[in-house]
Protein backbone atom coordinates (compact mmCIF):
# COMPACT_ATOMS: atom_id res chain seq x y z
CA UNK A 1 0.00 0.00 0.00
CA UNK A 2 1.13 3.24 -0.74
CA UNK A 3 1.29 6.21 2.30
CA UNK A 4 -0.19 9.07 1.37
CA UNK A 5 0.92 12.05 1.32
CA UNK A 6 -0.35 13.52 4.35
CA UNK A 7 0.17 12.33 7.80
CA UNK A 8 -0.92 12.79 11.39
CA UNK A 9 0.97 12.11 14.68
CA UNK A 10 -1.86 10.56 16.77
CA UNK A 11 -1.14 11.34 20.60
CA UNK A 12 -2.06 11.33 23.57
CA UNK A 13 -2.07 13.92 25.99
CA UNK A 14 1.68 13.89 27.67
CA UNK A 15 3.30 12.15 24.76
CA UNK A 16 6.40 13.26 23.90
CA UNK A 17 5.53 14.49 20.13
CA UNK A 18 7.96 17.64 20.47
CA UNK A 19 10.89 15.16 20.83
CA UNK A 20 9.45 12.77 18.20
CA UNK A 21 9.48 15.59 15.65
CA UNK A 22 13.16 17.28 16.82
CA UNK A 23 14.66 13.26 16.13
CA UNK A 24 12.94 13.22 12.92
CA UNK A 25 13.81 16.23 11.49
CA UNK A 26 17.03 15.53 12.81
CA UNK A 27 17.42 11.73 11.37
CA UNK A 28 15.90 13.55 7.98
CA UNK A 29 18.24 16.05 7.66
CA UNK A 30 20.86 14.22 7.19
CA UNK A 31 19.81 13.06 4.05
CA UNK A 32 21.12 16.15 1.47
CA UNK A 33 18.76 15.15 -1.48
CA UNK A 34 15.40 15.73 1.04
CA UNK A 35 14.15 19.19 1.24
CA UNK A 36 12.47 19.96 4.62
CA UNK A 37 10.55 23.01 5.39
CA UNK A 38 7.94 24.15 7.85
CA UNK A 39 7.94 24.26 11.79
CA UNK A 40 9.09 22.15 14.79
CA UNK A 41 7.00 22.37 17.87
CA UNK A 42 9.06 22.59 21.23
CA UNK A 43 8.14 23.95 24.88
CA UNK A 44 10.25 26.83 26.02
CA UNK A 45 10.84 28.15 29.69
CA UNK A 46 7.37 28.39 31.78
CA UNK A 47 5.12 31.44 32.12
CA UNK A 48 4.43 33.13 35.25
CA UNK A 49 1.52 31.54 35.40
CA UNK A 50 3.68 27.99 35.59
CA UNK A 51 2.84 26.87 32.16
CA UNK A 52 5.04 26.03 29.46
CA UNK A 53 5.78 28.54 26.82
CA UNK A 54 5.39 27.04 23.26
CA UNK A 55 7.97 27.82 20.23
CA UNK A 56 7.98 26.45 17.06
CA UNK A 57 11.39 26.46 15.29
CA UNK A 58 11.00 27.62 11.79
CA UNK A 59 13.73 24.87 9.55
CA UNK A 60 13.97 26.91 6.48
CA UNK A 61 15.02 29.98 8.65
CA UNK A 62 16.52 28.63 11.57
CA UNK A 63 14.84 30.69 14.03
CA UNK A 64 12.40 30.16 16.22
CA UNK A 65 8.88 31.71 16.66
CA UNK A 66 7.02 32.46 20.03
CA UNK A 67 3.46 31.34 19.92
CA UNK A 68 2.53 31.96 23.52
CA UNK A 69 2.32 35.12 25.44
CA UNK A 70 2.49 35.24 29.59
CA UNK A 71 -0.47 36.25 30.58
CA UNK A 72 0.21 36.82 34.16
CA UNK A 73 0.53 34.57 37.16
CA UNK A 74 -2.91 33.65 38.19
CA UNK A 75 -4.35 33.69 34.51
CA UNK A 76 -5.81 30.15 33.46
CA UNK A 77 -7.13 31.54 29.81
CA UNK A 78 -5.80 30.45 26.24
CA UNK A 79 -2.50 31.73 26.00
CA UNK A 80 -1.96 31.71 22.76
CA UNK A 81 -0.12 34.81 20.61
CA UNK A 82 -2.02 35.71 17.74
CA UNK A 83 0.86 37.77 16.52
CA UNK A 84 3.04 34.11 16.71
CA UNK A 85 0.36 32.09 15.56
CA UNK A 86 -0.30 35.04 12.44
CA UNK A 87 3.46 35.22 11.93
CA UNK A 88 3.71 30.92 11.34
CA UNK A 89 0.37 31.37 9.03
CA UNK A 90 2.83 33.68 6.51
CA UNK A 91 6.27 31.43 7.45
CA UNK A 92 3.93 28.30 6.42
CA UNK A 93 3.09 29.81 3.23
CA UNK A 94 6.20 30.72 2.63
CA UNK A 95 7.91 27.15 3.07
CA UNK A 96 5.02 25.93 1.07
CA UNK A 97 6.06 28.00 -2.02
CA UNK A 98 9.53 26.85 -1.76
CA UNK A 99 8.14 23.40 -2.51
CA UNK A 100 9.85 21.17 0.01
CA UNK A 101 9.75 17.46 -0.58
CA UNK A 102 8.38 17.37 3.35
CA UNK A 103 6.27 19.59 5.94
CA UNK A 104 6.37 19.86 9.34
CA UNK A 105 2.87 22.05 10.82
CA UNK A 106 3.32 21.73 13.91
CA UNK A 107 -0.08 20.64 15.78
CA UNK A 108 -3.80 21.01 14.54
CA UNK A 109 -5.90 21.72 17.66
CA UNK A 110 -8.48 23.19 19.20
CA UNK A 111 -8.06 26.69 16.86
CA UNK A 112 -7.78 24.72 13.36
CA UNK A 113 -11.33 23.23 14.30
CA UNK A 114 -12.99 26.30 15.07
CA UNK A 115 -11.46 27.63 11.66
CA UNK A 116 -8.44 29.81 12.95
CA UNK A 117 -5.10 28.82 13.40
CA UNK A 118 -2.94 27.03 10.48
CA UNK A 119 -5.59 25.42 8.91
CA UNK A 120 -5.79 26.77 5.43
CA UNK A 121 -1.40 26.82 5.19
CA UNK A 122 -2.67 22.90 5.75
CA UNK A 123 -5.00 22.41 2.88
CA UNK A 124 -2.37 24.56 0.61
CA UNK A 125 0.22 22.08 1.81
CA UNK A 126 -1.72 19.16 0.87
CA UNK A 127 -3.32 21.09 -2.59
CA UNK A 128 0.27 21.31 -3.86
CA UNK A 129 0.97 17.49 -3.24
CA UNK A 130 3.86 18.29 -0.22
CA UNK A 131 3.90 15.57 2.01
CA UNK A 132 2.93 17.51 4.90
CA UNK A 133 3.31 16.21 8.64
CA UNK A 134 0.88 17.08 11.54
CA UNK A 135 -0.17 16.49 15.14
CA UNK A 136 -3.26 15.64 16.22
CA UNK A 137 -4.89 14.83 20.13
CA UNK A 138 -6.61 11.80 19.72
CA UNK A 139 -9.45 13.45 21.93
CA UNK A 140 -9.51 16.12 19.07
CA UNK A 141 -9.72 13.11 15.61
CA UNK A 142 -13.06 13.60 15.02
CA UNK A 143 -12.75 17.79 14.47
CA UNK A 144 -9.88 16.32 12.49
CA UNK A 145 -11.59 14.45 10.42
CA UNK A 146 -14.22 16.98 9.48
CA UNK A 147 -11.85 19.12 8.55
CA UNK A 148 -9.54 16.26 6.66
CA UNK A 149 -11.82 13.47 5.42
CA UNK A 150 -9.99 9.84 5.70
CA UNK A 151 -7.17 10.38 3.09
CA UNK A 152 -4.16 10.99 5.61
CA UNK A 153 -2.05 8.20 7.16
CA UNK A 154 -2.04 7.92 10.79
CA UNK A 155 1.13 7.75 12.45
CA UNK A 156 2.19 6.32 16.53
CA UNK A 157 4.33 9.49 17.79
CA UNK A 158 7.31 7.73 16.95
CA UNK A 159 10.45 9.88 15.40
CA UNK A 160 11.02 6.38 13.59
CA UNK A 161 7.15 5.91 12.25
CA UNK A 162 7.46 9.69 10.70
CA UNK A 163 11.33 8.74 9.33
CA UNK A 164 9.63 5.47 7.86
CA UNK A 165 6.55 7.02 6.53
CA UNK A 166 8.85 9.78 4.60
CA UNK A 167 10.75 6.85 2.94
CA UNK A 168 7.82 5.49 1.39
CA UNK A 169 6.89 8.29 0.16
CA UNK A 170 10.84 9.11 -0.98
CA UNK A 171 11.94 5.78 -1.91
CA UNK A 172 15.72 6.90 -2.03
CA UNK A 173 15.75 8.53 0.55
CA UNK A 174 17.74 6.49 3.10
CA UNK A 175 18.64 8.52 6.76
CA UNK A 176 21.57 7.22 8.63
């Protein structure tokens, strides 16, 4: 069977996915003949508030973009940065036009289902047959799904199951 070209990191909550994506970028780029592009979720230092701060690390660019905002210390809302999260919409797009042979998105959560977030960088993602990488909450498949349909590959949150999944999609590529 072949994968197709679009694939979601099922998880849990509390599963490592931020490390599964650093290995995998990292065991892909090795490989010199695969072009990788898009962002790399990781958790920064925490907020006054105790929680994490979130980053994604842009790979085309090398730098890293802030996509949570302190809030204060007894604050319990939705911290996300809608300057971050509007600044990744235009650094997807970008990476998409520079027609990588993979994408990393990041996660698709609560603000792709209600319509906001990255979910039309996505779609274009998957329009211009990239082989585009996402993470999804297993509490949150069925918004998923209404937004995706059933064509995407589902994926343990495994570095090795995303490094695999890339090579049959990129038979020659081979990582080290």
């Amino acid at each position: 069977m072949t994968a197709l070209p679009l694939a979601v990191l099922v998880h849990d909550k509390g599963d490592p996915i931020e490390e599964a994506f650093a290995a995998a970028r990292d065991a892909l780029a090795r490989r010199l003949d695969l072009r990788l592009a898009g962002v790399v979720p990781r958790f920064g230092p925490p907020h006054s508030n105790g929680r994490r701060s979130m980053w994604l690390d842009d790979l085309r660019r090398g730098d890293s973009i802030p996509i949570s905002q302190d809030l204060g210390a007894g604050s319990t809302s939705c911290c996300l940065d809608p300057a971050g999260i509007a600044l990744l919409s235009v650094r997807l797009v970008e990476a998409i036009e520079a027609r990588p042979d993979v994408l990393f998105c990041g996660r698709f959560a609560k603000e792709e289902i209600a319509g906001r977030g990255i979910r039309e960088e996505g779609a274009l993602a998957v329009e211009a047959d990239i082989a585009t990488l996402v993470a999804v909450d297993r509490a949150l498949l069925d918004g998923w799904i209404a937004f995706a349909g059933d064509d995407w590959t589902a994926l343990p949150p495994h570095a090795e199951a995303i490094v695999d999944w890339v090579s049959t999609l990129h038979p020659l590529v081979r990582t080290a």
